[in-house]
PDB file of N, CA and C in Angstrom:
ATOM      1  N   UNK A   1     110.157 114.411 100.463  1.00  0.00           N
ATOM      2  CA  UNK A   1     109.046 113.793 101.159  1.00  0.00           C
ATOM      3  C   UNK A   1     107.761 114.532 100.815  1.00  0.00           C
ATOM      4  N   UNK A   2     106.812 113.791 100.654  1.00  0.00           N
ATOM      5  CA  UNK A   2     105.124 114.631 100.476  1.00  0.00           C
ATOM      6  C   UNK A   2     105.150 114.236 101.895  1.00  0.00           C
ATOM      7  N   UNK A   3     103.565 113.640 101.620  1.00  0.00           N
ATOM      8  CA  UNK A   3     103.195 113.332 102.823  1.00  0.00           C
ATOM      9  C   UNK A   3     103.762 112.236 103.974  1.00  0.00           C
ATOM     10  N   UNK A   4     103.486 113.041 105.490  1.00  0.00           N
ATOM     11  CA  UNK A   4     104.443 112.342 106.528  1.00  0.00           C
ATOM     12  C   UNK A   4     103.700 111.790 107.496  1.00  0.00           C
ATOM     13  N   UNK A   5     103.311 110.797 108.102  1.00  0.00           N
ATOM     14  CA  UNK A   5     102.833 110.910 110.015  1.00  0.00           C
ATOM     15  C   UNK A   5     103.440 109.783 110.116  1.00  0.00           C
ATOM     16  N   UNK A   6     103.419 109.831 111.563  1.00  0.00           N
ATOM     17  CA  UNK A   6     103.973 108.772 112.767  1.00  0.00           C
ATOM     18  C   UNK A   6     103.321 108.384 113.576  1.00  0.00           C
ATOM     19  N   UNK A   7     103.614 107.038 113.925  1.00  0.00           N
ATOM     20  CA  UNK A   7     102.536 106.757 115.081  1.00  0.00           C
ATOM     21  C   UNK A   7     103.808 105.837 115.630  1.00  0.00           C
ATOM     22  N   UNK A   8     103.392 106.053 117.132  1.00  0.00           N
ATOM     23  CA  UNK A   8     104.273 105.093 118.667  1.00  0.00           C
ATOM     24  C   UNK A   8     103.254 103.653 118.553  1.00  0.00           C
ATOM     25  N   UNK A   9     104.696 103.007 118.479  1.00  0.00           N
ATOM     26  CA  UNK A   9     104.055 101.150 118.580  1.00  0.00           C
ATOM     27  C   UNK A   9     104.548 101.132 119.798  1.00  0.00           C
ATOM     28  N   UNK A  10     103.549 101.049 120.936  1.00  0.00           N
ATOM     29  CA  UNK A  10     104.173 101.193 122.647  1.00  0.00           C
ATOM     30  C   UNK A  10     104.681  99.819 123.258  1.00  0.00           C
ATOM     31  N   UNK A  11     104.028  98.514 121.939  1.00  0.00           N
ATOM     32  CA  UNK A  11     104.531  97.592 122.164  1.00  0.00           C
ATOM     33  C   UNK A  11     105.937  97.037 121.496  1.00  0.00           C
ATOM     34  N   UNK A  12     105.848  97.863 120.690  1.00  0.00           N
ATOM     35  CA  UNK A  12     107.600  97.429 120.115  1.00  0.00           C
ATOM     36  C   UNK A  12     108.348  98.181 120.935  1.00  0.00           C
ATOM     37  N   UNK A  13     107.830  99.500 121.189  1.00  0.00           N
ATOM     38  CA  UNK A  13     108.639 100.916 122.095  1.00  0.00           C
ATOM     39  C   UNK A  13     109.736 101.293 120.422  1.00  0.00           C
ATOM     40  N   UNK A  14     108.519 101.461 119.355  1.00  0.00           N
ATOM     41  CA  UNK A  14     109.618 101.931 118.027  1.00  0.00           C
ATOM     42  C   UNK A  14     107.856 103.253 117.851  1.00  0.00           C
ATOM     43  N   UNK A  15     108.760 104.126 117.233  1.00  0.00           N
ATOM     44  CA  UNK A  15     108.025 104.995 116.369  1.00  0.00           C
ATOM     45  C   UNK A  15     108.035 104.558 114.687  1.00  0.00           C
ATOM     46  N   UNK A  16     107.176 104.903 114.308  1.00  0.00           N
ATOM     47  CA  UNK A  16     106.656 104.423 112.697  1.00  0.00           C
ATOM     48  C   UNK A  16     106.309 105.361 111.838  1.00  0.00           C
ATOM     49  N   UNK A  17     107.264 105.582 110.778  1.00  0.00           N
ATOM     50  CA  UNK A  17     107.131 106.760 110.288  1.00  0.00           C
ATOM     51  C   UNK A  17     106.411 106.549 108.671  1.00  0.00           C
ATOM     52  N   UNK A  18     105.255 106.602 108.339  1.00  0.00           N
ATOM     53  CA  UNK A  18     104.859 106.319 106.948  1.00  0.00           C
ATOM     54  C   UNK A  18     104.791 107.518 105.896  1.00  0.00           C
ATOM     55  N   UNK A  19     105.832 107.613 105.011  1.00  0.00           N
ATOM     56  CA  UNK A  19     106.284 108.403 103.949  1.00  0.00           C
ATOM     57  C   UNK A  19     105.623 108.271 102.590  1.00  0.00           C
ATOM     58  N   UNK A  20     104.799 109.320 101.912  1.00  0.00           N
ATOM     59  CA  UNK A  20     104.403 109.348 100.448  1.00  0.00           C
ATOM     60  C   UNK A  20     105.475 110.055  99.938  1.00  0.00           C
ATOM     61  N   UNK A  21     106.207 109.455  98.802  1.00  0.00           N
ATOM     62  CA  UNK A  21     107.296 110.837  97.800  1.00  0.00           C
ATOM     63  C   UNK A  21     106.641 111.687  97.434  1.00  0.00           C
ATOM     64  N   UNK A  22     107.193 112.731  96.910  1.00  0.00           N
ATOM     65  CA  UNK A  22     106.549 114.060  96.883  1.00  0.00           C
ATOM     66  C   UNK A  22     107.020 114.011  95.521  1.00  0.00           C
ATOM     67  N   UNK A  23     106.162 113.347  95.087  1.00  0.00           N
ATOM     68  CA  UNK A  23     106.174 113.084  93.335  1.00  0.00           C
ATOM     69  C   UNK A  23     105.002 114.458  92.608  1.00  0.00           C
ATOM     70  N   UNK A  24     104.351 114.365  91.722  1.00  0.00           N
ATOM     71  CA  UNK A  24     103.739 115.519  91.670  1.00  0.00           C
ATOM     72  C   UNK A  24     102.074 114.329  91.287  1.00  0.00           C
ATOM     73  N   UNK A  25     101.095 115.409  91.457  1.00  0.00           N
ATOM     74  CA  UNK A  25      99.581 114.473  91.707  1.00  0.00           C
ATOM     75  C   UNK A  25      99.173 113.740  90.632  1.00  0.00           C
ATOM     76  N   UNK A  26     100.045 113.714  89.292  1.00  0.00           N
ATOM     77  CA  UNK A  26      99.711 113.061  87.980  1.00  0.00           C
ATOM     78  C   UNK A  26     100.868 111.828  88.225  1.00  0.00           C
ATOM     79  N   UNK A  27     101.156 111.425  88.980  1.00  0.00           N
ATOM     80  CA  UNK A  27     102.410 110.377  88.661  1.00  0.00           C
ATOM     81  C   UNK A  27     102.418 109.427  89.886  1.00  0.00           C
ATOM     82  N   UNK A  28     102.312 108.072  89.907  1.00  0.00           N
ATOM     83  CA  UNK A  28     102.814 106.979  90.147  1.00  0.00           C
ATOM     84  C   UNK A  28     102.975 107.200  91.938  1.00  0.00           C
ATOM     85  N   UNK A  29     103.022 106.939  93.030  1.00  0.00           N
ATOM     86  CA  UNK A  29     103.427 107.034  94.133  1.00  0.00           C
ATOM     87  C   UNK A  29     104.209 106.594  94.122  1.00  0.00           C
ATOM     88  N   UNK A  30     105.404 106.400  95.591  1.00  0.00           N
ATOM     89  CA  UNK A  30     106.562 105.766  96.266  1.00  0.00           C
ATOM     90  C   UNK A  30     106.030 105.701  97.817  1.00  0.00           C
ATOM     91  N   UNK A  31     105.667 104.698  98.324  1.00  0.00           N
ATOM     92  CA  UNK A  31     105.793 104.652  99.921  1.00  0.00           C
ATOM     93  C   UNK A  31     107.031 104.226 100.233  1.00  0.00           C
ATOM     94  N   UNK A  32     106.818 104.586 101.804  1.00  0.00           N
ATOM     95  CA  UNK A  32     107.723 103.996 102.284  1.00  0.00           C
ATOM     96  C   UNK A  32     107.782 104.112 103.723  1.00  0.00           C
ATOM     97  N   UNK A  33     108.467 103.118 104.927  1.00  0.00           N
ATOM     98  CA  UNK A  33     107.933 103.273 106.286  1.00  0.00           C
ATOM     99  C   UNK A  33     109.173 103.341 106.628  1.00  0.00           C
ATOM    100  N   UNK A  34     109.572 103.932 107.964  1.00  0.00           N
ATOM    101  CA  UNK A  34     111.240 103.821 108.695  1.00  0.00           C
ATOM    102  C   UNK A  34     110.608 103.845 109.948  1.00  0.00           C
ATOM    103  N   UNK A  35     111.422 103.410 110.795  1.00  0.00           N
ATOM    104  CA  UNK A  35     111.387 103.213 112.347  1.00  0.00           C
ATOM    105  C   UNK A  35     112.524 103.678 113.018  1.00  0.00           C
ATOM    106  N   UNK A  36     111.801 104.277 114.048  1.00  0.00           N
ATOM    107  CA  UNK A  36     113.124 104.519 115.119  1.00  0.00           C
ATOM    108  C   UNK A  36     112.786 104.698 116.856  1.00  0.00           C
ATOM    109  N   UNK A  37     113.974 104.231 117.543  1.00  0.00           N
ATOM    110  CA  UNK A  37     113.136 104.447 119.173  1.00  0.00           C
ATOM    111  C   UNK A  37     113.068 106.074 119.687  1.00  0.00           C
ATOM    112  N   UNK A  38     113.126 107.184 118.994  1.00  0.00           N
ATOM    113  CA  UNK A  38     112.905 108.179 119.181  1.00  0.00           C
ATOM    114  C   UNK A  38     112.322 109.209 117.754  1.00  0.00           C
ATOM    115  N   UNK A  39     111.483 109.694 118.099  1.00  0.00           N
ATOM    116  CA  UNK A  39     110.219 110.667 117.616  1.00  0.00           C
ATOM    117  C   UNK A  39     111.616 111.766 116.667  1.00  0.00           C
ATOM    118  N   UNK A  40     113.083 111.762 117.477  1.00  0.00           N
ATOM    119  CA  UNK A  40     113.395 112.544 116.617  1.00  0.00           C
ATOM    120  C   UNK A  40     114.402 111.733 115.660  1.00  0.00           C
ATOM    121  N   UNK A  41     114.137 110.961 115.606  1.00  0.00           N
ATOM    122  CA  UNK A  41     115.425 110.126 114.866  1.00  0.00           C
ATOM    123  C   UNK A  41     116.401 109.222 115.870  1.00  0.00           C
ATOM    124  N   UNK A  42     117.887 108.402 115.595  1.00  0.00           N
ATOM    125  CA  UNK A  42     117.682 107.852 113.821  1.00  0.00           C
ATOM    126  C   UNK A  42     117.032 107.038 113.255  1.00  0.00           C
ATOM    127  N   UNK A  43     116.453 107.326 111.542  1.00  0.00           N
ATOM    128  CA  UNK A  43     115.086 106.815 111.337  1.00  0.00           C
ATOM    129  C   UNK A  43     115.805 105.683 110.421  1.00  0.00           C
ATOM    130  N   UNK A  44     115.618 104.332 110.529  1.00  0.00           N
ATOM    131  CA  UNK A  44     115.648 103.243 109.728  1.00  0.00           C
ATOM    132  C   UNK A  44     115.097 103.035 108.922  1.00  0.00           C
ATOM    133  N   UNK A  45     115.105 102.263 107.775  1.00  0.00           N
ATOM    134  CA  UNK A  45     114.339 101.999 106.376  1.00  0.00           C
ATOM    135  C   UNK A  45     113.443 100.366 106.891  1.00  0.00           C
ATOM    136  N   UNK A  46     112.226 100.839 106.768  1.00  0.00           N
ATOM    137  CA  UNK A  46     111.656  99.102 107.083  1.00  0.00           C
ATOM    138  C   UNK A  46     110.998  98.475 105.533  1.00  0.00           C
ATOM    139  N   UNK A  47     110.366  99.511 105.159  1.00  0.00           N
ATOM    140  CA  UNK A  47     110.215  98.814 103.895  1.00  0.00           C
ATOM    141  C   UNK A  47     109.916 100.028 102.681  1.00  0.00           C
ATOM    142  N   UNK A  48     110.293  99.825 101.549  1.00  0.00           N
ATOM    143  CA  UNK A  48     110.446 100.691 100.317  1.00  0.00           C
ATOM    144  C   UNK A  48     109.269  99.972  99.504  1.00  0.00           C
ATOM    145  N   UNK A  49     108.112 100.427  99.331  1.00  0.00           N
ATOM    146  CA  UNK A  49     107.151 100.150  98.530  1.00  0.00           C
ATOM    147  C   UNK A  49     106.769 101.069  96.923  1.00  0.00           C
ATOM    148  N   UNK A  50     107.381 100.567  96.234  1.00  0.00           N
ATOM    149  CA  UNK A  50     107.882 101.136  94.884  1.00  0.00           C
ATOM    150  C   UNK A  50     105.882 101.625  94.268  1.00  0.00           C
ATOM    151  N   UNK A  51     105.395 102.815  93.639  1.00  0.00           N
ATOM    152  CA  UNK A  51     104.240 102.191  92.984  1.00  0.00           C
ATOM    153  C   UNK A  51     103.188 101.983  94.264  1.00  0.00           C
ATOM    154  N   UNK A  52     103.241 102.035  95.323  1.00  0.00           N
ATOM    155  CA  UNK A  52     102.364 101.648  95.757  1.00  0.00           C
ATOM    156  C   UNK A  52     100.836 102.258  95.586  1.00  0.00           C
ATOM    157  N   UNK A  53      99.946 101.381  95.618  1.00  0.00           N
ATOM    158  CA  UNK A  53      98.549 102.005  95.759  1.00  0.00           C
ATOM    159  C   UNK A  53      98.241 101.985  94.175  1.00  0.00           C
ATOM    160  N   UNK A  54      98.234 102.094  92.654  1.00  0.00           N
ATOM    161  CA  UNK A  54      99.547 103.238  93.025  1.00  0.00           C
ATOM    162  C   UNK A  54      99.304 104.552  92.876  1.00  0.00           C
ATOM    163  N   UNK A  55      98.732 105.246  93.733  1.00  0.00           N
ATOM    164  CA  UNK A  55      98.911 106.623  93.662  1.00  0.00           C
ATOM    165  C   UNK A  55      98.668 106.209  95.384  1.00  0.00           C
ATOM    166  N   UNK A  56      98.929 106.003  96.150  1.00  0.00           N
ATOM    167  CA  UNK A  56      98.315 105.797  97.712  1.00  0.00           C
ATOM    168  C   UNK A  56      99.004 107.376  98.247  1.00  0.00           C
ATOM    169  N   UNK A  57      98.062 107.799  99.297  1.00  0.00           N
ATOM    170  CA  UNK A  57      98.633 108.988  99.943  1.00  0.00           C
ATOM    171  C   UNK A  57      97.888 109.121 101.226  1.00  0.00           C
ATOM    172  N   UNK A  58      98.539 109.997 102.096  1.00  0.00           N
ATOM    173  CA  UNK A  58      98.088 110.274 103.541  1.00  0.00           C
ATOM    174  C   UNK A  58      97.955 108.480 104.198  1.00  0.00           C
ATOM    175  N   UNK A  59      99.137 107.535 104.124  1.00  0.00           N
ATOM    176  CA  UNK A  59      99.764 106.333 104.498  1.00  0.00           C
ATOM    177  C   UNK A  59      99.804 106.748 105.782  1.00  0.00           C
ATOM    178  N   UNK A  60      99.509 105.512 106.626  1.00  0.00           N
ATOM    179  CA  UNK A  60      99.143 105.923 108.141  1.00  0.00           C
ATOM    180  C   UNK A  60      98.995 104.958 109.146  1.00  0.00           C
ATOM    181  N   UNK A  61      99.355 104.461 109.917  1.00  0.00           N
ATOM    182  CA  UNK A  61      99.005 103.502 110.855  1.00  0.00           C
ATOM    183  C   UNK A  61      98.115 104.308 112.448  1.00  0.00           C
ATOM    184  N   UNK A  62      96.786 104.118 112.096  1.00  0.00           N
ATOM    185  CA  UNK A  62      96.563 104.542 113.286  1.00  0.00           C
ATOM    186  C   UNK A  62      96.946 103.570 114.709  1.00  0.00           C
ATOM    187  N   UNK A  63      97.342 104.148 115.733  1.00  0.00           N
ATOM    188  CA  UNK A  63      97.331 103.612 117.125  1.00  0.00           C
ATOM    189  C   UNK A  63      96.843 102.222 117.412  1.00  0.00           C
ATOM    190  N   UNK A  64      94.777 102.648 117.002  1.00  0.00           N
ATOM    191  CA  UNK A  64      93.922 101.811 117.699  1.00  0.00           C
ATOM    192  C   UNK A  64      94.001 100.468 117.041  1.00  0.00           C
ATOM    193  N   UNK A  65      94.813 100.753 115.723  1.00  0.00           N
ATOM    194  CA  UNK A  65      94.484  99.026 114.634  1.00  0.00           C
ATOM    195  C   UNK A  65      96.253  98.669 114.672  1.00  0.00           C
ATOM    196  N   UNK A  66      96.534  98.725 116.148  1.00  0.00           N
ATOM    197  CA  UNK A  66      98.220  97.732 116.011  1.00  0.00           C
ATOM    198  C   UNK A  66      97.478  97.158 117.264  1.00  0.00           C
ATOM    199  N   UNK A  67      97.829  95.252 117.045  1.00  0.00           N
ATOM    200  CA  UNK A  67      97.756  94.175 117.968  1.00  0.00           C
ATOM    201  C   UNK A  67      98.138  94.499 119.325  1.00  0.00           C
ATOM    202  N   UNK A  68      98.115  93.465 120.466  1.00  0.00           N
ATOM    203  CA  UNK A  68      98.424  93.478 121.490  1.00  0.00           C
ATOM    204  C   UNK A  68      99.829  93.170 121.194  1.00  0.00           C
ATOM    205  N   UNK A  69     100.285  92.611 120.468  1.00  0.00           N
ATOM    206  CA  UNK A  69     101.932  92.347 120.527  1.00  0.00           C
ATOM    207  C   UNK A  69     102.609  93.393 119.906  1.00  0.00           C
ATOM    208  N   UNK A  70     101.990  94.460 119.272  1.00  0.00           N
ATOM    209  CA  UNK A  70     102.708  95.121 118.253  1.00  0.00           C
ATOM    210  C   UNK A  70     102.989  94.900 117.056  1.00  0.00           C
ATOM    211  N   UNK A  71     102.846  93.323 116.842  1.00  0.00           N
ATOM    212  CA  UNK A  71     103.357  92.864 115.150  1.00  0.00           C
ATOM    213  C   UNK A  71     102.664  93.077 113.945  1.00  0.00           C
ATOM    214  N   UNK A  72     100.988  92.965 114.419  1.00  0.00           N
ATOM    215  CA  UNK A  72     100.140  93.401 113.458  1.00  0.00           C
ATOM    216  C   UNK A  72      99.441  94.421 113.182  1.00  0.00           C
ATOM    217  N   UNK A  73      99.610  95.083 111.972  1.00  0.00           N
ATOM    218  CA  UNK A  73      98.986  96.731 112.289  1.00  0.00           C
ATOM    219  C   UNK A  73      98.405  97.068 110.986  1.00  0.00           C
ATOM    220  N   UNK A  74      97.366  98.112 110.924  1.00  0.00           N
ATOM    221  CA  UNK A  74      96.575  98.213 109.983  1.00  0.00           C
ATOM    222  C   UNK A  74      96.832  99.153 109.274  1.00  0.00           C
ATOM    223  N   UNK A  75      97.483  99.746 107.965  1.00  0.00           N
ATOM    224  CA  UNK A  75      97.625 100.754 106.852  1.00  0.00           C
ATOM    225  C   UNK A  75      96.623 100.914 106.639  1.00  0.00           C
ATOM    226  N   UNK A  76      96.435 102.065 106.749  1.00  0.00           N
ATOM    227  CA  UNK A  76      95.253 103.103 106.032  1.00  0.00           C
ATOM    228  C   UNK A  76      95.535 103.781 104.905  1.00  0.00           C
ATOM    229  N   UNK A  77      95.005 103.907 104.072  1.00  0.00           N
ATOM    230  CA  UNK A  77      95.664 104.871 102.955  1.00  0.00           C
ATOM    231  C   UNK A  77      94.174 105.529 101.911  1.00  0.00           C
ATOM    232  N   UNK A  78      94.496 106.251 101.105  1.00  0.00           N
ATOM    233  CA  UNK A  78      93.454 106.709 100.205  1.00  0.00           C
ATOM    234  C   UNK A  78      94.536 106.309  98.714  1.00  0.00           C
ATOM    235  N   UNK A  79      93.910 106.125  97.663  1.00  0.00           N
ATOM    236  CA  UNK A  79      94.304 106.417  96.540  1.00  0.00           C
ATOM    237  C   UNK A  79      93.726 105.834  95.015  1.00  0.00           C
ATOM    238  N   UNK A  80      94.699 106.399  94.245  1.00  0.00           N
ATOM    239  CA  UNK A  80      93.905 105.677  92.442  1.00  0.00           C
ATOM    240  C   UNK A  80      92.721 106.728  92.050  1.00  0.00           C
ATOM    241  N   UNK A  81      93.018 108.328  92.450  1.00  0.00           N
ATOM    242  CA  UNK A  81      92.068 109.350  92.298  1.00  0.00           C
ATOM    243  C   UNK A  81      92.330 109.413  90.744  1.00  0.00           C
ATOM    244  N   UNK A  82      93.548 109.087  89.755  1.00  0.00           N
ATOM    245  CA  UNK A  82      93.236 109.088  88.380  1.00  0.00           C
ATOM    246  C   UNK A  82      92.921 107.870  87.603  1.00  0.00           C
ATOM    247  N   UNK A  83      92.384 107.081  86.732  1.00  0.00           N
ATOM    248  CA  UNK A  83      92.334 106.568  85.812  1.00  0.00           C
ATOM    249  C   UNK A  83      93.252 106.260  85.006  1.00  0.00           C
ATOM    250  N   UNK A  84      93.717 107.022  84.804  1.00  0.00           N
ATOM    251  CA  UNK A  84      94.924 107.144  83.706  1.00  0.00           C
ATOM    252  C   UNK A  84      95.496 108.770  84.004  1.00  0.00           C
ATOM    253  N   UNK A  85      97.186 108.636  83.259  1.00  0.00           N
ATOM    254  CA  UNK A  85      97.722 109.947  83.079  1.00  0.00           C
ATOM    255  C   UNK A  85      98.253 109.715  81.594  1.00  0.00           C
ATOM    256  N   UNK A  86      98.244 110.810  80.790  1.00  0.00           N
ATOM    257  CA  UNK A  86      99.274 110.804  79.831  1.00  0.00           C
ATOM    258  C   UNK A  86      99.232 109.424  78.975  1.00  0.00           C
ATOM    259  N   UNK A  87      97.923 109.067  79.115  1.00  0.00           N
ATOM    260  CA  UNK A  87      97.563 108.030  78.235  1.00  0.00           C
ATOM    261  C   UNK A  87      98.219 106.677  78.670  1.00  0.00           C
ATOM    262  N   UNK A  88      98.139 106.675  79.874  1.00  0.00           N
ATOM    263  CA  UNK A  88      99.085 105.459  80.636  1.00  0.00           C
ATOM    264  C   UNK A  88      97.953 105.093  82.054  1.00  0.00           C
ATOM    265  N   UNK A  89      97.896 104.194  81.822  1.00  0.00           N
ATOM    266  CA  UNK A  89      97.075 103.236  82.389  1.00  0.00           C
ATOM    267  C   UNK A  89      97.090 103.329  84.118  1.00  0.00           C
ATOM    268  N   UNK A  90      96.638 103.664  84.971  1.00  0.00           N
ATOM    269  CA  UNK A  90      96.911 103.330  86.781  1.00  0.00           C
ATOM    270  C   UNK A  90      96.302 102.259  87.517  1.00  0.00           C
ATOM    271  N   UNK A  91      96.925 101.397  87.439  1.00  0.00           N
ATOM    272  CA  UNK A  91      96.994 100.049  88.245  1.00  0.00           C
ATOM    273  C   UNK A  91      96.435  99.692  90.048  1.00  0.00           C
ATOM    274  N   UNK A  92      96.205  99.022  90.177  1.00  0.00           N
ATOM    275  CA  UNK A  92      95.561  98.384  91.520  1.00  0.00           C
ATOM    276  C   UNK A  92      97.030  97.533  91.923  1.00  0.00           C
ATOM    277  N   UNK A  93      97.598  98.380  93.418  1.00  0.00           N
ATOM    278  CA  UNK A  93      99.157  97.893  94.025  1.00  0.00           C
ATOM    279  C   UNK A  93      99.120  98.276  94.483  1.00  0.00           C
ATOM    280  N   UNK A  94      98.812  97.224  96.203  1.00  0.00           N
ATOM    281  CA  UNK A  94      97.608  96.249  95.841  1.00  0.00           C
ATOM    282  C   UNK A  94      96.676  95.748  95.828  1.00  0.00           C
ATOM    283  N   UNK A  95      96.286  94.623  95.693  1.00  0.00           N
ATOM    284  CA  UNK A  95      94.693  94.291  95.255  1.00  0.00           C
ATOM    285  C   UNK A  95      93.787  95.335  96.597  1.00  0.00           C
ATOM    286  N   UNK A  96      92.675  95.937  96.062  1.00  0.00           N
ATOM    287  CA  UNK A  96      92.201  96.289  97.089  1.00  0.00           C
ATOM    288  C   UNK A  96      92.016  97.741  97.096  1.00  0.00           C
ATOM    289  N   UNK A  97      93.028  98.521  96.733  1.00  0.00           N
ATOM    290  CA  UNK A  97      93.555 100.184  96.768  1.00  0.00           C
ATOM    291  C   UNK A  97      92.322 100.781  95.420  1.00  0.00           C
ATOM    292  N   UNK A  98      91.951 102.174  96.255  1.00  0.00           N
ATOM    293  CA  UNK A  98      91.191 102.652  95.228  1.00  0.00           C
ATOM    294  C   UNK A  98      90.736 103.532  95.733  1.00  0.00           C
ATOM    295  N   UNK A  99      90.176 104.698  94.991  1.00  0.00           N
ATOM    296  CA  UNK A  99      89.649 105.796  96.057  1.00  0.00           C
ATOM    297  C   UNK A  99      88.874 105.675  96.309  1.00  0.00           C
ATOM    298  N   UNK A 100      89.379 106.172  97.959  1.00  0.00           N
ATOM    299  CA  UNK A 100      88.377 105.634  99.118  1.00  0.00           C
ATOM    300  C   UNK A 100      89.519 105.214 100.030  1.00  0.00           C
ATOM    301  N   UNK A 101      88.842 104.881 101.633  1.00  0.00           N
ATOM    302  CA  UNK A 101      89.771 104.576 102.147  1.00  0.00           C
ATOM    303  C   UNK A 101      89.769 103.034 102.376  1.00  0.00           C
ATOM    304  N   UNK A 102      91.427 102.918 101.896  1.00  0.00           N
ATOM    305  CA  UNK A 102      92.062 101.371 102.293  1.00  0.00           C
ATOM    306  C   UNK A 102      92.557 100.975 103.265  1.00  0.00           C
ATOM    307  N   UNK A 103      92.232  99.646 103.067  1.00  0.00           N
ATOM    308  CA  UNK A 103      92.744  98.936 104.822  1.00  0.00           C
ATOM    309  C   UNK A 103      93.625  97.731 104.413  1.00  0.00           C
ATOM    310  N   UNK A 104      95.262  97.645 104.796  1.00  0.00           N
ATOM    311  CA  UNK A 104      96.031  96.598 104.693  1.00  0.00           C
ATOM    312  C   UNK A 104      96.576  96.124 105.328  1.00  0.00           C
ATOM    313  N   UNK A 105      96.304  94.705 106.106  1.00  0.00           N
ATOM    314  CA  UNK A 105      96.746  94.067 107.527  1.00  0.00           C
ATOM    315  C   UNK A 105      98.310  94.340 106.753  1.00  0.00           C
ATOM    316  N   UNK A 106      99.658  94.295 108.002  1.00  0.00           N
ATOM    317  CA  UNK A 106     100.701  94.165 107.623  1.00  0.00           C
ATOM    318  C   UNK A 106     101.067  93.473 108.738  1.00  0.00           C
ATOM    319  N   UNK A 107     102.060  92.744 108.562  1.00  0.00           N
ATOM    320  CA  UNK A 107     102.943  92.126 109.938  1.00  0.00           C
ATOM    321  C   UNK A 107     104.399  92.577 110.131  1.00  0.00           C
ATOM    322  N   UNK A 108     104.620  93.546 110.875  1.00  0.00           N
ATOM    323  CA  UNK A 108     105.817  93.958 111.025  1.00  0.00           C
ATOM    324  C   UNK A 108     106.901  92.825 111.753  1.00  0.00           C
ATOM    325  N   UNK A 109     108.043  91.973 111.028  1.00  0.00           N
ATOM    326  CA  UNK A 109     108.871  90.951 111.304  1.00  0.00           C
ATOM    327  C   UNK A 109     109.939  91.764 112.302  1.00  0.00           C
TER     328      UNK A 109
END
């Protein structure tokens, strides 16, 4: 794991755990989110975002940007601090991501 935080959806009554791989700062990201009804576990897989950003890091749902129902909630993220590595091109995944901070409605099903 790189980078970790959690935030309480008080309307689902789930904790939300948003994961960067701990890839190294020249290479590609991996997100990924798990849920669980306790802060200490067990943590479920909700979604595996291969590439994301793709370099996205410090992935985050603050508190104040999840709906009154809980379903809709706002990713924050930073990323795309290189251009290129190793003569290989770094992509926009998705549309939108770039350094600086990003904002991605999601709907948790």
């Amino acid at each position: 794991m790189g980078c970790v935080t959690i935030t309480y959806n008080a309307q689902l009554k789930k904790y939300i755990m948003c994961v960067t791989d701990g890839g190294n700062t020249y290479s590609r990201m991996n997100t990924y989110l798990l849920e669980s009804d306790s802060i200490t576990g067990e943590w479920k897989m909700v979604s595996y975002m291969m590439n994301f950003g793709e370099q996205a890091y410090f992935v985050n749902i603050p508190s104040k940007f999840i709906s009154k129902d809980g379903k809709t909630v706002w990713l924050l993220y930073s990323g795309n601090y290189w251009d290129s590595m190793n003569g290989e091109s770094i992509g926009v995944n998705p549309p939108g991501s770039h350094y600086g901070m990003c904002f991605q409605k999601i709907e948790l099903l």
